[in-house]
Protein backbone atom coordinates (compact mmCIF):
# COMPACT_ATOMS: atom_id res chain seq x y z
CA UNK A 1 20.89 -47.76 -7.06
CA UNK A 2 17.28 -47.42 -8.28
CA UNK A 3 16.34 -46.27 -4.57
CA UNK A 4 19.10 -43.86 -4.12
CA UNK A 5 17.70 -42.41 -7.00
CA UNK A 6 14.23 -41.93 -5.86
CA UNK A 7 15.33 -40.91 -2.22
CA UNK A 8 17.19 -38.24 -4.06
CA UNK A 9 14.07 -37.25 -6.41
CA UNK A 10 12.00 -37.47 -3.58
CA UNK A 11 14.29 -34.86 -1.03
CA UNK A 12 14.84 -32.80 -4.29
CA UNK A 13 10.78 -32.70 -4.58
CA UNK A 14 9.87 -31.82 -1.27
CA UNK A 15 12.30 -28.98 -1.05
CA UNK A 16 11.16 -27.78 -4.15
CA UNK A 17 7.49 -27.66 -2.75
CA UNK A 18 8.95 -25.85 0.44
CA UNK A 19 10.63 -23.08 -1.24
CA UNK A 20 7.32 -22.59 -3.24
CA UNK A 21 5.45 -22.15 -0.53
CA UNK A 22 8.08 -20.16 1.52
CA UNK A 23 8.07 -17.81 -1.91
CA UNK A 24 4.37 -18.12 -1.53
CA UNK A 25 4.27 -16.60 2.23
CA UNK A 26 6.21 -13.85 1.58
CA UNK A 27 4.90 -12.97 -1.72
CA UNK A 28 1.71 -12.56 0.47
CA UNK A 29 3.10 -10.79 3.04
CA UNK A 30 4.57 -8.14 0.86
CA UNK A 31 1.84 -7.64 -0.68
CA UNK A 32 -0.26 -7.04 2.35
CA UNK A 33 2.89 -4.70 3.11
CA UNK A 34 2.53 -2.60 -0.43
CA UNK A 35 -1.47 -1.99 0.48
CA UNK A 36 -0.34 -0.58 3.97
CA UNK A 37 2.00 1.73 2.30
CA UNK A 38 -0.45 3.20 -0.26
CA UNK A 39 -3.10 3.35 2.53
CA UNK A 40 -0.65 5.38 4.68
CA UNK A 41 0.79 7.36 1.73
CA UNK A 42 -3.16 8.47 0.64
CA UNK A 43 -3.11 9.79 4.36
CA UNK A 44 0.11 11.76 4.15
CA UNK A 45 -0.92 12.84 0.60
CA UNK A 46 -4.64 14.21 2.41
CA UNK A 47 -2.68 16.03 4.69
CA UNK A 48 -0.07 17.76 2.55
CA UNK A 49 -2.96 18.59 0.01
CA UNK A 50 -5.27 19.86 3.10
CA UNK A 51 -2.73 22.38 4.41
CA UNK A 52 -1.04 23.41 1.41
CA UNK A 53 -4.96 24.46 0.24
CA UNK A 54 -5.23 26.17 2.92
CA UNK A 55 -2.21 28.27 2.81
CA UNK A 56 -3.24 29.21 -0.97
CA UNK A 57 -6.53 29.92 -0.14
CA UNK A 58 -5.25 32.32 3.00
CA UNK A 59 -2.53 33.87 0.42
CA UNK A 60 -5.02 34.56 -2.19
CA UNK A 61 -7.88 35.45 -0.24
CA UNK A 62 -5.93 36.81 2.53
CA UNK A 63 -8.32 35.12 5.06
CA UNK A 64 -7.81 32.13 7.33
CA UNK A 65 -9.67 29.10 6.38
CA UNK A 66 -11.50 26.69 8.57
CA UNK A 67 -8.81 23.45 8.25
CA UNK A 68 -11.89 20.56 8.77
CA UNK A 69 -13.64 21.94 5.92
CA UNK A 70 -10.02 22.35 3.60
CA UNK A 71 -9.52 18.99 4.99
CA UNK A 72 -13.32 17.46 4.39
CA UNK A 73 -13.05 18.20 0.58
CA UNK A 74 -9.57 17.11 0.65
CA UNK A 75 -10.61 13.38 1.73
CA UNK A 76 -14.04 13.56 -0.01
CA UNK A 77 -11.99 14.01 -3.49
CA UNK A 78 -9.69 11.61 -2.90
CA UNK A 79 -12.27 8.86 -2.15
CA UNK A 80 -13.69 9.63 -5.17
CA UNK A 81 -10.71 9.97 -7.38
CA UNK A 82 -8.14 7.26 -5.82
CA UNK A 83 -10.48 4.50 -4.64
CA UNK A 84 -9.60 2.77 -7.91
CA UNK A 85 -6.07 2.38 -7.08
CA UNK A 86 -6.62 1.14 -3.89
């Protein structure tokens, strides 16, 4: 009886250790996951910011503006204003 016993702890043990380190893997994986999506939403964010300056500068102005240089500051604030969350 003694042996069923630690057969039993034993399987119980070694599963347990699995599942941690299955929880473990994806843990990690989703987490490389979340830094992809703020990486890709900063970029989406950059462009959206970049055009709609643009289109307020060109409404109150009431000149066109060049885009690379609406889009230059755009990225230029961003790295210094969101690299913390990153």
């Amino acid at each position: 009886m003694p042996t069923q016993k630690k057969k039993l702890d034993h399987d119980i043990e070694e599963k347990k250790q699995k599942f941690s380190s299955e929880i473990e893997r994806e843990l990690t994986d989703i987490e490389k996951e979340i830094k992809s999506f703020k990486k890709n939403s900063i970029s989406n964010i950059n462009k959206i910011a970049a055009e709609t300056a643009a289109e307020i500068i060109k409404q109150t102005v009431d000149t066109e503006v060049n885009k690379s240089n609406v889009v230059a500051i755009v990225e230029d604030i961003t790295k210094r204003k969101l690299s913390k969350y990153l």
